[in-house]
C-alpha atoms as a PDB file:
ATOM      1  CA  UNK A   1      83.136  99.334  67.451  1.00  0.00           C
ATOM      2  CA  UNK A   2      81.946  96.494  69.685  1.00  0.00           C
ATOM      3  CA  UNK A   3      82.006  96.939  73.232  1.00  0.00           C
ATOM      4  CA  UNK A   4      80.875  94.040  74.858  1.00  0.00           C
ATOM      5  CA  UNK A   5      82.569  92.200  77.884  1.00  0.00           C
ATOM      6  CA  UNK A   6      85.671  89.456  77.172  1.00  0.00           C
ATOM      7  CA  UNK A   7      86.325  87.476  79.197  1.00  0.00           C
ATOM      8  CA  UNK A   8      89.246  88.694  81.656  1.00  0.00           C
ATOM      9  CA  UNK A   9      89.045  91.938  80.809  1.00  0.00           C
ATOM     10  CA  UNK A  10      88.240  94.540  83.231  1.00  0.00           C
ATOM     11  CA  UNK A  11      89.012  97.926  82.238  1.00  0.00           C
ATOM     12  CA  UNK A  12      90.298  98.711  78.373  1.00  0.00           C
ATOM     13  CA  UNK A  13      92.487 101.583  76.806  1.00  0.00           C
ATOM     14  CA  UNK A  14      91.391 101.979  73.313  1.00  0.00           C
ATOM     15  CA  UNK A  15      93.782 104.675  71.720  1.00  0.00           C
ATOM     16  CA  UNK A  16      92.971 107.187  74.296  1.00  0.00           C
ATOM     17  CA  UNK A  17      94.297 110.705  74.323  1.00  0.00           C
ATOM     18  CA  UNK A  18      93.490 113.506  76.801  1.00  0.00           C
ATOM     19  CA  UNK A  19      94.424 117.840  76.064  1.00  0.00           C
ATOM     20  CA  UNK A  20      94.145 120.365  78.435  1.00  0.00           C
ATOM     21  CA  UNK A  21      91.710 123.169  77.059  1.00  0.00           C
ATOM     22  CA  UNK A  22      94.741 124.985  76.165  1.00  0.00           C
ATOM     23  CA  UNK A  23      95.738 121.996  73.502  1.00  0.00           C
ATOM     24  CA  UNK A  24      98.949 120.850  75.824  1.00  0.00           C
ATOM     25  CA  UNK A  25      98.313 117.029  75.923  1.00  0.00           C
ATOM     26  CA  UNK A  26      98.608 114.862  78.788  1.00  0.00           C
ATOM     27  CA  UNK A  27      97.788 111.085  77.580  1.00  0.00           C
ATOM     28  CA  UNK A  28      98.887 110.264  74.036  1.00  0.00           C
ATOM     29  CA  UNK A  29      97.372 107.226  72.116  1.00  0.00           C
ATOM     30  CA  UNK A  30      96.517 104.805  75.238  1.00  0.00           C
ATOM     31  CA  UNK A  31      96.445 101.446  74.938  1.00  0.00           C
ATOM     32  CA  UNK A  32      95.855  99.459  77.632  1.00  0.00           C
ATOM     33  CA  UNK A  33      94.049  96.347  78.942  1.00  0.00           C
ATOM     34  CA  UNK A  34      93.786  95.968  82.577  1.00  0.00           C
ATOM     35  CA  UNK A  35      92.806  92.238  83.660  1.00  0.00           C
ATOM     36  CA  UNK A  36      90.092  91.312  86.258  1.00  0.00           C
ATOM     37  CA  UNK A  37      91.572  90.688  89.589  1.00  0.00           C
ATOM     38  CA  UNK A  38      94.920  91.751  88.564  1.00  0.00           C
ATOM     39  CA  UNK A  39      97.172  94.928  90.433  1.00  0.00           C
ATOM     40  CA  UNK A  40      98.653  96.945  87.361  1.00  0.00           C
ATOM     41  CA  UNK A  41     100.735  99.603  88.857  1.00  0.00           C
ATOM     42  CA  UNK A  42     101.138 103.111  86.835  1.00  0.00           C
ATOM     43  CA  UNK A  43     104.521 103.757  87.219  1.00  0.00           C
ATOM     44  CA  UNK A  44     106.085 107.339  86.643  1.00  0.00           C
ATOM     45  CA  UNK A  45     107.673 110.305  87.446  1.00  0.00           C
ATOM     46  CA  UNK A  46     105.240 113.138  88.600  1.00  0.00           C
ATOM     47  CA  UNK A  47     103.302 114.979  85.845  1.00  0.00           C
ATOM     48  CA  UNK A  48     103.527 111.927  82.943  1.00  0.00           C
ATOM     49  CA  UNK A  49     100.189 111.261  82.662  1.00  0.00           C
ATOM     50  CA  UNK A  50      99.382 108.622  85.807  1.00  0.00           C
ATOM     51  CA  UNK A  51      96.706 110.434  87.445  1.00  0.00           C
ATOM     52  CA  UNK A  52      95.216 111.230  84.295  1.00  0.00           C
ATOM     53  CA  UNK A  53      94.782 107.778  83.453  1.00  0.00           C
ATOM     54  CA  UNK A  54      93.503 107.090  86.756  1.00  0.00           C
ATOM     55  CA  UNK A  55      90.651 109.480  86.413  1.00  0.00           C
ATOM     56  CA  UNK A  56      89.783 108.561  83.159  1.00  0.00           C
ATOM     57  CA  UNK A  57      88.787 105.403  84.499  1.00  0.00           C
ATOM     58  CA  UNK A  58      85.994 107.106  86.934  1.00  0.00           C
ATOM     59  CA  UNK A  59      85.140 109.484  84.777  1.00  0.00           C
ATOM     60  CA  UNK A  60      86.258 112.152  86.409  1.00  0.00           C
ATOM     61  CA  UNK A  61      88.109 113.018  83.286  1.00  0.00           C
ATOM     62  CA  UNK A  62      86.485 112.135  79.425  1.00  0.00           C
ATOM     63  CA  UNK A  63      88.794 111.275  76.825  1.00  0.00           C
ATOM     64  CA  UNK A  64      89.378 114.210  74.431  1.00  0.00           C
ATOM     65  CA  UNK A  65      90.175 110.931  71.828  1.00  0.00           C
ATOM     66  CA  UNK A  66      89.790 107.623  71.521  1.00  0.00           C
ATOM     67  CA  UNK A  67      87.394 105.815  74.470  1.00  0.00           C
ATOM     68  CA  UNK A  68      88.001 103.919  77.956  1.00  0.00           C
ATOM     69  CA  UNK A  69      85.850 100.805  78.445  1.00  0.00           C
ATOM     70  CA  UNK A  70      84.744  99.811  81.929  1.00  0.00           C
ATOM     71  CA  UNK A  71      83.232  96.239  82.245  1.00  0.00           C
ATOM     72  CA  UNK A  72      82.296  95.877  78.057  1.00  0.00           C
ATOM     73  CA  UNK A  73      81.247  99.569  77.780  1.00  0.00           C
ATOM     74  CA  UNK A  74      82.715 103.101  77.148  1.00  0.00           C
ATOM     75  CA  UNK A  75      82.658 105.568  80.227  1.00  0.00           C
ATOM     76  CA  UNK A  76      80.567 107.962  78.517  1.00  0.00           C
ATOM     77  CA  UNK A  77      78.110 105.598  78.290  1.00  0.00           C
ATOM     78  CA  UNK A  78      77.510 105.000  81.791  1.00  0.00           C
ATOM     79  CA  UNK A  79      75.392 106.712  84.303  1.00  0.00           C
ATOM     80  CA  UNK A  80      78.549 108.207  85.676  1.00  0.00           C
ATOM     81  CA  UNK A  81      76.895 107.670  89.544  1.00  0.00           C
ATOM     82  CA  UNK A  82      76.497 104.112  88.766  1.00  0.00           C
ATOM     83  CA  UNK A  83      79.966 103.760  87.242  1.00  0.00           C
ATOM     84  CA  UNK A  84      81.397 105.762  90.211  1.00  0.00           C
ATOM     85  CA  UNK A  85      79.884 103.887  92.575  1.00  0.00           C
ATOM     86  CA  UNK A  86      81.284 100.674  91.123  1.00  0.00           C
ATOM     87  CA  UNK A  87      84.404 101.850  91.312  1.00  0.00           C
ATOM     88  CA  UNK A  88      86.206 102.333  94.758  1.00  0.00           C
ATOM     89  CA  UNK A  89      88.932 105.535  94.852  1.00  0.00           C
ATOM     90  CA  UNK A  90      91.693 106.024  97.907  1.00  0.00           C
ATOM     91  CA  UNK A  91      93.811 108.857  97.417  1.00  0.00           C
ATOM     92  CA  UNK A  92      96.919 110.158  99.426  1.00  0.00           C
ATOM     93  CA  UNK A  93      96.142 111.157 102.978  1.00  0.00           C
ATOM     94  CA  UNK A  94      92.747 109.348 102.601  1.00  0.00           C
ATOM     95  CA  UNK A  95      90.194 112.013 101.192  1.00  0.00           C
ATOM     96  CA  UNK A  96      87.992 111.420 104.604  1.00  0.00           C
ATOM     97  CA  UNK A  97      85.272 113.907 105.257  1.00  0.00           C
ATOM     98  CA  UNK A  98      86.784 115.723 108.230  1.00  0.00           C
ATOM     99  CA  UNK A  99      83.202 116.527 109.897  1.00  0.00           C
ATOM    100  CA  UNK A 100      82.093 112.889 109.433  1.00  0.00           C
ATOM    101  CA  UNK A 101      83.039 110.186 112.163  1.00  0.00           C
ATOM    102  CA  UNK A 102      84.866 106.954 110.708  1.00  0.00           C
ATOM    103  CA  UNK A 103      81.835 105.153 111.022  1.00  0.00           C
ATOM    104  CA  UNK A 104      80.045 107.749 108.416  1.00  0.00           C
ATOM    105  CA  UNK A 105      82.762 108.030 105.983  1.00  0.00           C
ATOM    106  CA  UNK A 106      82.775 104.394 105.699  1.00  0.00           C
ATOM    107  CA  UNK A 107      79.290 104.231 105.306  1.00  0.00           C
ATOM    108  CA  UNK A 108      78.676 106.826 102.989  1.00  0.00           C
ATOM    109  CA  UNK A 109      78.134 104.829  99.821  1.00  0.00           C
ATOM    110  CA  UNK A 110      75.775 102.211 101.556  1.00  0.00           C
ATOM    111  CA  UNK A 111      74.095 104.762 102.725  1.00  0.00           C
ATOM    112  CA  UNK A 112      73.831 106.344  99.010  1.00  0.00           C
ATOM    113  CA  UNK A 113      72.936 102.917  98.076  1.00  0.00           C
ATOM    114  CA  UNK A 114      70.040 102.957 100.618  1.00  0.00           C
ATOM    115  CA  UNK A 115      71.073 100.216 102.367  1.00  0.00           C
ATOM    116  CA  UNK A 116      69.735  99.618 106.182  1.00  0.00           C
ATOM    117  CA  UNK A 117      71.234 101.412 109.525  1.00  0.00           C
ATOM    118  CA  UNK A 118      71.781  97.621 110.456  1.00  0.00           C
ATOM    119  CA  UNK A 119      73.855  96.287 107.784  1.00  0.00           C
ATOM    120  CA  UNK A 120      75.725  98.952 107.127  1.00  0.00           C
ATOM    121  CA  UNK A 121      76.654  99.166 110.706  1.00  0.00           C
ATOM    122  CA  UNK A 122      77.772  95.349 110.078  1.00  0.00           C
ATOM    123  CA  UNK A 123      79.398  96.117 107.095  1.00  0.00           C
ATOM    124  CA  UNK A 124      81.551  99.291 109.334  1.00  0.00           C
ATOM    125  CA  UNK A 125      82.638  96.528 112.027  1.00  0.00           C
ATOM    126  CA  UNK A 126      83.526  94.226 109.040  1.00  0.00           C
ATOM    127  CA  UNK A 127      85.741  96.274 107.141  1.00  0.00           C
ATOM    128  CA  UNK A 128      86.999  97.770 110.115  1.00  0.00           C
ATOM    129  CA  UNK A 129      88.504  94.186 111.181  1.00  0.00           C
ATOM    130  CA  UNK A 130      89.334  93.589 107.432  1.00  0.00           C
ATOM    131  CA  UNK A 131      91.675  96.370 107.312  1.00  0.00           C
ATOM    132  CA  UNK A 132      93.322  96.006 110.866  1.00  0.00           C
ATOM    133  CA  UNK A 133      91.483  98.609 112.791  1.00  0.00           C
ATOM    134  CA  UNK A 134      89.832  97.862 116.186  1.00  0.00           C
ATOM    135  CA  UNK A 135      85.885  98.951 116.339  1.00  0.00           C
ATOM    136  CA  UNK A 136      86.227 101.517 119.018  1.00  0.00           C
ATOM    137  CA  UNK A 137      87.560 103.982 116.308  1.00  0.00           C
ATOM    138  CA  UNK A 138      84.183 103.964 114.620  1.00  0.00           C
ATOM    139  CA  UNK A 139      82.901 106.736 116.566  1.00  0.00           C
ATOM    140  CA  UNK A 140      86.641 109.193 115.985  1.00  0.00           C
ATOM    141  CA  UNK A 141      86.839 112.186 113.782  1.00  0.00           C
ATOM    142  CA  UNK A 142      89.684 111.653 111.016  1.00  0.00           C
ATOM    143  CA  UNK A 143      91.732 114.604 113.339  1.00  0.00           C
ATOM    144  CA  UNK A 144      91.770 111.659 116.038  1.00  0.00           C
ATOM    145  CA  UNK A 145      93.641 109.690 113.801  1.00  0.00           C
ATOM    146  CA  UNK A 146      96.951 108.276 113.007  1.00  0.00           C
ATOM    147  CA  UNK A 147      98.291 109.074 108.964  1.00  0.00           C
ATOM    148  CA  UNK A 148      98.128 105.331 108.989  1.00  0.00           C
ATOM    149  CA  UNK A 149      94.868 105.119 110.647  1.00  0.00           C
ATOM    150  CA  UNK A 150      93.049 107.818 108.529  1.00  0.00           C
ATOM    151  CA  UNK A 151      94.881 105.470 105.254  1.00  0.00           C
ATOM    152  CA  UNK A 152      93.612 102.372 106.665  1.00  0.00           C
ATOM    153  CA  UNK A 153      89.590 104.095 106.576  1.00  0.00           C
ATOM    154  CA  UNK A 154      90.023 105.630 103.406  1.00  0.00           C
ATOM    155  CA  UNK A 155      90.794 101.816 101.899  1.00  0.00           C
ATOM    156  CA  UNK A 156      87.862 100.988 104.000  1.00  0.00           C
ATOM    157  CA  UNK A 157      85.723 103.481 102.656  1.00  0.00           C
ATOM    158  CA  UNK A 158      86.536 102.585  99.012  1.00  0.00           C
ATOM    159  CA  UNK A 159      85.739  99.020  99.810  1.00  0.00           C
ATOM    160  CA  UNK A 160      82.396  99.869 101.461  1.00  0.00           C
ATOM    161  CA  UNK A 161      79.727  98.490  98.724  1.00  0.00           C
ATOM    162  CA  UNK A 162      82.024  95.718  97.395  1.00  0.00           C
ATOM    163  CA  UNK A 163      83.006  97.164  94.538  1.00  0.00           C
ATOM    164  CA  UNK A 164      84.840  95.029  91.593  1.00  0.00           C
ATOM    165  CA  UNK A 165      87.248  97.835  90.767  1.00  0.00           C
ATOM    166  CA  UNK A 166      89.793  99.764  93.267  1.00  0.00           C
ATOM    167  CA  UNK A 167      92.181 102.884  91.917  1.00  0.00           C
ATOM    168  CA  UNK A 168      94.128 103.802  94.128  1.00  0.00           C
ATOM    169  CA  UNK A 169      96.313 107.527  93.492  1.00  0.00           C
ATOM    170  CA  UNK A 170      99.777 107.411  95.898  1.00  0.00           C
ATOM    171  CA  UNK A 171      97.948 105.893  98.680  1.00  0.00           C
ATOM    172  CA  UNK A 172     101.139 105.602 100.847  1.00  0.00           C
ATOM    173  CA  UNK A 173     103.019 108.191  99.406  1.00  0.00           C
ATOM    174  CA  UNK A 174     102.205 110.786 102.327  1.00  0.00           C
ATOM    175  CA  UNK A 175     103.106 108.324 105.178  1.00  0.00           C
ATOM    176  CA  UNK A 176     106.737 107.695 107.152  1.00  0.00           C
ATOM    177  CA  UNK A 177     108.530 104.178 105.602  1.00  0.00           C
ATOM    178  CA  UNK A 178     107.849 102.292 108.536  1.00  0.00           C
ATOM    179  CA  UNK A 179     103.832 102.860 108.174  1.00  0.00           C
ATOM    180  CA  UNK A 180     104.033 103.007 104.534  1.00  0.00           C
ATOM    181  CA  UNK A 181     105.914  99.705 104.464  1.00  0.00           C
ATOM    182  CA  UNK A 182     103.298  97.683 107.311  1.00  0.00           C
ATOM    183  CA  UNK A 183     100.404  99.341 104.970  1.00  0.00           C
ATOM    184  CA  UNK A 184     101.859  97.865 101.789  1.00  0.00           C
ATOM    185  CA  UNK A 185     101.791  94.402 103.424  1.00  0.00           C
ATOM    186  CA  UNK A 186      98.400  94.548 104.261  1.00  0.00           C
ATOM    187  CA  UNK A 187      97.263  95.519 101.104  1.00  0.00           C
ATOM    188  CA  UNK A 188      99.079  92.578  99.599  1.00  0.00           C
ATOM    189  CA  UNK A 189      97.666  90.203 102.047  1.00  0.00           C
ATOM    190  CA  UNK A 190      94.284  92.027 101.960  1.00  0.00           C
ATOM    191  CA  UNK A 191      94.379  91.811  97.656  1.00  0.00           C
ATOM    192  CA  UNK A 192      95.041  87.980  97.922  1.00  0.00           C
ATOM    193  CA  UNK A 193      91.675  87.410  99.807  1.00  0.00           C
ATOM    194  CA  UNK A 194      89.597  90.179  97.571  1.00  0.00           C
ATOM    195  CA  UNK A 195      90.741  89.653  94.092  1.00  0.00           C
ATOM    196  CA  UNK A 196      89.661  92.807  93.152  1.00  0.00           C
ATOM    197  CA  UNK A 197      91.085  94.709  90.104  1.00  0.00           C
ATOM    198  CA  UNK A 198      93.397  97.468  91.596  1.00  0.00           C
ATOM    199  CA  UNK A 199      94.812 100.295  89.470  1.00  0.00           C
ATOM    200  CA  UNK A 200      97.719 101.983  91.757  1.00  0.00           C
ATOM    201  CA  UNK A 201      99.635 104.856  90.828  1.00  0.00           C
ATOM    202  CA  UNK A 202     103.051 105.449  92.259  1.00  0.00           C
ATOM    203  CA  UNK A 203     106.459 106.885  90.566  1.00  0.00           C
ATOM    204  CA  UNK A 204     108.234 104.871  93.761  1.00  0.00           C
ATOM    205  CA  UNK A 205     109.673 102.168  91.642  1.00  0.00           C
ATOM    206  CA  UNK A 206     110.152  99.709  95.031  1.00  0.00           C
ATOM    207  CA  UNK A 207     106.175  99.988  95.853  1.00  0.00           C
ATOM    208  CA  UNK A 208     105.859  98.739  91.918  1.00  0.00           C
ATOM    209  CA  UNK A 209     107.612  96.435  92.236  1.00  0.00           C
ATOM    210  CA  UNK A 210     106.190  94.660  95.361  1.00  0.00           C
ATOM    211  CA  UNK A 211     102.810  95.510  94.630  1.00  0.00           C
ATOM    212  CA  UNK A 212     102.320  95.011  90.959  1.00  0.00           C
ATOM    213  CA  UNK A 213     101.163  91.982  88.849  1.00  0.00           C
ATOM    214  CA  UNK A 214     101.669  94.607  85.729  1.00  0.00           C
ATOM    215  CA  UNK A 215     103.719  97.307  85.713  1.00  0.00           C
ATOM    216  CA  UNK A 216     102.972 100.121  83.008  1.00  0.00           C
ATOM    217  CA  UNK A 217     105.633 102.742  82.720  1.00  0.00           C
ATOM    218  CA  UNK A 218     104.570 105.765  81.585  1.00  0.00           C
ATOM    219  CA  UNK A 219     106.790 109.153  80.758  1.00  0.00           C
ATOM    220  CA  UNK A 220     105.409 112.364  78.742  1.00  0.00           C
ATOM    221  CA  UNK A 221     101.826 111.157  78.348  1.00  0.00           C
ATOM    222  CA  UNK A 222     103.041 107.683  76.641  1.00  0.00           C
ATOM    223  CA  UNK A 223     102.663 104.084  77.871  1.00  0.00           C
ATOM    224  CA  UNK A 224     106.960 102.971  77.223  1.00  0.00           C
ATOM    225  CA  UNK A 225     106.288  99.592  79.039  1.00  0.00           C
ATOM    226  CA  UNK A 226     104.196  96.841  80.347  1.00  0.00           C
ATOM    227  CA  UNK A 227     105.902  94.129  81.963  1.00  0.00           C
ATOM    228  CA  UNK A 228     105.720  91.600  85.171  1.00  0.00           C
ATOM    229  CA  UNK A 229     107.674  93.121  87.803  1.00  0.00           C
ATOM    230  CA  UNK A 230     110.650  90.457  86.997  1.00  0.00           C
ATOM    231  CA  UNK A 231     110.602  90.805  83.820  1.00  0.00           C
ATOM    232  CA  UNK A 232     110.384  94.611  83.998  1.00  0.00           C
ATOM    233  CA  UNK A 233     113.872  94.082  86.065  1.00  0.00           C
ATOM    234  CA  UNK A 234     115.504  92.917  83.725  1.00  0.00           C
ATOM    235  CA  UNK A 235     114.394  94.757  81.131  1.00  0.00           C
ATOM    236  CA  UNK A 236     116.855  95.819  77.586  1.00  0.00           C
ATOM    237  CA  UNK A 237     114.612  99.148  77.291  1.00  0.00           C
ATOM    238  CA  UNK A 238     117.183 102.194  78.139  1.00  0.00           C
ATOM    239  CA  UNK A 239     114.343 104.183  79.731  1.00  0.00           C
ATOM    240  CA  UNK A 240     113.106 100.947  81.764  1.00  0.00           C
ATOM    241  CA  UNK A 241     116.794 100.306  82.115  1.00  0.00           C
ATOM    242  CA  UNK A 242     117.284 103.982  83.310  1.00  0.00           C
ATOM    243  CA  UNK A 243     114.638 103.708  86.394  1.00  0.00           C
ATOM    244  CA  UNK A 244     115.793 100.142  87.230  1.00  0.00           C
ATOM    245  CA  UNK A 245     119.025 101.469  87.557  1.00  0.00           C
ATOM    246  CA  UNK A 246     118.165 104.653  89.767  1.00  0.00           C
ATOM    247  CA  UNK A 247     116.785 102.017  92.484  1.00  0.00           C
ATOM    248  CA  UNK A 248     119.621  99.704  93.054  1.00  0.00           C
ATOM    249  CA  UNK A 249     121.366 102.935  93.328  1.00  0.00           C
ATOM    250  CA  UNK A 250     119.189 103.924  96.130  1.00  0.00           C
ATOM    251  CA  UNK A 251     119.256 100.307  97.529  1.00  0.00           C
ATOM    252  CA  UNK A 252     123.506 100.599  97.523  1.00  0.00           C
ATOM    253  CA  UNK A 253     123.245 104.180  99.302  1.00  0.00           C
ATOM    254  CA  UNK A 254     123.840 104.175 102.211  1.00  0.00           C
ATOM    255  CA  UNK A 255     121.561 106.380 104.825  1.00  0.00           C
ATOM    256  CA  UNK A 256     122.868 108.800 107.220  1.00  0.00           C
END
């Protein structure tokens, strides 16, 4: 099969399945193109298959069928440092190393990447500005830090050595809905200068719809949908029809 770049195409499904030792299946038949520069949002309830996919993408997980192609070629034929390090990964509650300052978890891939003390000291202050954090935190342990804080350096960290691609697991999932809510603005805000292509996984069908320039739905290991978030409103699909539903009920009820 040919593998080689076209044009607007980032990241590629290509009939992708992935079984647990055991034979119990967790992706079934993926596929999927992801654009360049685009935010597809994985949308699901927990345990359909939207972490999977994510880590499919990093390699982290191989395909037991079927292959994922990352920039014209199939995972398993990259140096899986070089395709990790290409790829930048922010997980709920951040991931940060908790015996590493700020300034060290942010640098940790420049570092990898041999870059100088100097510029990646440059690039810490940068990103630290970028994502709304004032440069006196550099020198904090992750304890010292806000939910929202420790969020904000974990997108810092992923963004570190420029990477094209971002995945990004529940990244607000753990916080309260007023920090969640400021964070999700500045990711928009922060995606409209950076372009980059974001895969974000989230069964919080508001956050999809905010977020997303795609939305895939996925239940039991299956992609059901793809659709822009308006058109994924308005939907005939029952199951798309069924979630759609569920949140204007939770918009109507009203909070104690």
């Amino acid at each position: 099969m040919n593998s080689s770049p076209r044009d607007g195409v980032a990241i590629e499904f290509r009939n992708v399945s992935y079984c647990l030792d055991g034979g119990r299946e967790l992706l079934s038949q993926l596929n999927l193109e992801i654009l360049r520069g685009e935010t597809l949002v994985l949308l699901g309830r927990s345990g359909s298959g939207k972490t999977t996919t994510l880590k499919l993408i990093n390699r982290l997980l191989a395909p037991t069928a079927g292959e994922v192609v990352v920039d014209g070629r199939p995972t398993t034929t990259w140096d899986v440092i070089r395709l990790r390090r290409m790829i930048g990964y922010v997980i709920q509650d951040a991931g940060l190393f908790p015996h590493f300052t700020v300034e060290r978890n942010i640098g940790l891939v420049p570092k990898l990447e041999k870059w100088t003390a100097e510029r990646i000291q440059k690039r810490v202050e940068e990103l630290l500005q970028l994502v709304g954090l004032d440069h006196q935190i550099a020198s904090r342990y992750p304890r010292e830090l806000s939910g929202g804080q420790r969020q904000r350096v974990g997108v810092a960290r992923a963004l570190a050595a420029d990477p094209p691609i971002l995945l990004m697991d529940e990244p607000f999932g753990a916080l309260d809905p007023i920090t969640r809510a400021e964070l999700q603005r500045e990711f928009q805000a922060l995606q409209m200068r950076l372009q980059k292509t974001v895969v974000f996984v989230t069964h919080d069908m508001r956050e999809a719809l905010l977020l997303g320039t795609r939305i895939a739905l996925i239940e039991a290991g299956r992609l059901v949908a793809l659709n822009t978030p308006q058109a994924f409103l308005h939907s005939k699909d029952p199951l798309v029809a069924s979630y759609v539903d569920a949140f204007r009920t939770d918009l109507t009820t009203p909070r104690n």
